[in-house]
Protein backbone atom coordinates (compact mmCIF):
# COMPACT_ATOMS: atom_id res chain seq x y z
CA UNK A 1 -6.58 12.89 -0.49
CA UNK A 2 -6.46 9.54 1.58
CA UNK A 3 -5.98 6.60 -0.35
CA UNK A 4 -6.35 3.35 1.31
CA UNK A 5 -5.07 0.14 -1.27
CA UNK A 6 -5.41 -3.04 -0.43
CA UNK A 7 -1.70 -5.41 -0.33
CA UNK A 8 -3.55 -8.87 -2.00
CA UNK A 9 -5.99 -7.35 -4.74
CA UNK A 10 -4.24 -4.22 -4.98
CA UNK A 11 -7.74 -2.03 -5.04
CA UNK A 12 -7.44 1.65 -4.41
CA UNK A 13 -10.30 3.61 -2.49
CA UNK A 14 -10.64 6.99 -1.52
CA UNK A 15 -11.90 7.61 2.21
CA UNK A 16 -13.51 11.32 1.60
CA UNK A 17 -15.83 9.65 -1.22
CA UNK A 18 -17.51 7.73 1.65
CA UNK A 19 -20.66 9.08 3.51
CA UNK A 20 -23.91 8.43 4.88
CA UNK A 21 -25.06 7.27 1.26
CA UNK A 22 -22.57 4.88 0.29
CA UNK A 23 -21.35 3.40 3.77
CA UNK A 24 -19.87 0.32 3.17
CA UNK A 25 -17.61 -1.08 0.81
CA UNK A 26 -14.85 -4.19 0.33
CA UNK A 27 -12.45 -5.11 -1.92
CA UNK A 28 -12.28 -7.45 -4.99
CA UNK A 29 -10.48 -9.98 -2.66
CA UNK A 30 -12.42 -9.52 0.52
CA UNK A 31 -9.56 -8.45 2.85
CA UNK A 32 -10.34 -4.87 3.20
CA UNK A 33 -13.80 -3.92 4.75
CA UNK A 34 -14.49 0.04 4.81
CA UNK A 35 -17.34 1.44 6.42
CA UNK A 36 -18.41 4.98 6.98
CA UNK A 37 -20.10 5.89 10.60
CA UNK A 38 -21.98 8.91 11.40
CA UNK A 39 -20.69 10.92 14.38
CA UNK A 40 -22.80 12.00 16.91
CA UNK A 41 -23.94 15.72 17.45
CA UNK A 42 -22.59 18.33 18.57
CA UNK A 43 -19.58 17.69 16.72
CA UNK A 44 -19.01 19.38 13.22
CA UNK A 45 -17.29 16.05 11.81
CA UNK A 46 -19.93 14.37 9.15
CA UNK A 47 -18.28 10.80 10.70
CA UNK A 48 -15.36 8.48 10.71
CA UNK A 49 -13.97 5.83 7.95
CA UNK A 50 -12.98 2.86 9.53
CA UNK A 51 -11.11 -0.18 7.45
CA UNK A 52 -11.08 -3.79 8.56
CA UNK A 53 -8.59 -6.34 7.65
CA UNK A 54 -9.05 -10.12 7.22
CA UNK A 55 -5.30 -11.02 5.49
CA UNK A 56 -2.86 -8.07 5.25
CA UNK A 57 -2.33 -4.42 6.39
CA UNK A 58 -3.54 -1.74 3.98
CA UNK A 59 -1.52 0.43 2.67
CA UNK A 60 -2.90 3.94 3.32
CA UNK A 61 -1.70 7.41 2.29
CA UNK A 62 -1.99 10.93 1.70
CA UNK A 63 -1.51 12.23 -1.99
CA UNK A 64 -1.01 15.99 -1.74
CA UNK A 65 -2.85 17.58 -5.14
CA UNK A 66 -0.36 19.47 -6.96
CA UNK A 67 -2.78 22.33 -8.19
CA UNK A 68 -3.37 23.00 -4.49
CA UNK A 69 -1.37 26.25 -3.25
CA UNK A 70 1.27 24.98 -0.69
CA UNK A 71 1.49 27.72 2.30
CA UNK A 72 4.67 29.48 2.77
CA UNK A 73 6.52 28.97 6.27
CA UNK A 74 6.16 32.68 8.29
CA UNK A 75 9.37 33.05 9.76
CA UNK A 76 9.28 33.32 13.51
CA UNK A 77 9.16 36.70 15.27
CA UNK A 78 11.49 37.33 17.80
CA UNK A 79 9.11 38.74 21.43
CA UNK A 80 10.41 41.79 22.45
CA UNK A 81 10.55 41.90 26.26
CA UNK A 82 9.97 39.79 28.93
CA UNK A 83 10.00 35.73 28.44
C-alpha cells in the first residue's frame, strides 16, 4: 500500500482508497491536497492520484503487507549455444 503523510499535521492517507467517488481530499492543516483523476480510454488504469503541496514535502511510501506471499528469486538459466 501507498501511504502519503503529511510533514506539518502528520495525517496519513492511503492513495488506492481514492476513486471516482471520493476524488478529493486535504489534510487537517491544509498543506496536502489529493485528488483522484480519471484516465482516459483505452487504457486499463481506473486514473492517477495526484498530491499538492502548499508548505512541506509529503512523505510518501510503500508498506509491503506481511500476509502477502513474497515471490522467490528463479535463479538464472545459463543459454546453451550461441550468444
Amino acid at each position: 500500500m501507498t501511504y502519503i503523510e503529511c510533514e506539518e499535521c502528520n495525517a496519513k492517507f492511503i492513495s488506492s482508497t481514492y476513486e471516482a467517488s471520493n476524488a478529493y481530499d486535504m489534510c487537517e492543516c491544509g498543506n496536502l491536497e489529493i485528488a483522484h483523476l480519471e484516465s482516459a480510454p483505452p487504457t486499463r488504469l481506473k486514473g492517477y492520484v495526484t498530491v499538492k503541496y502548499i508548505d512541506s514535502y509529503p512523505n510518501i511510501y510503500e508498506v509491503i503487507e506481511k500476509d502477502r506471499p513474497v515471490p522467490e528469486k528463479k535463479e538464472e538459466q545459463k543459454s546453451i549455444g550461441f550468444s
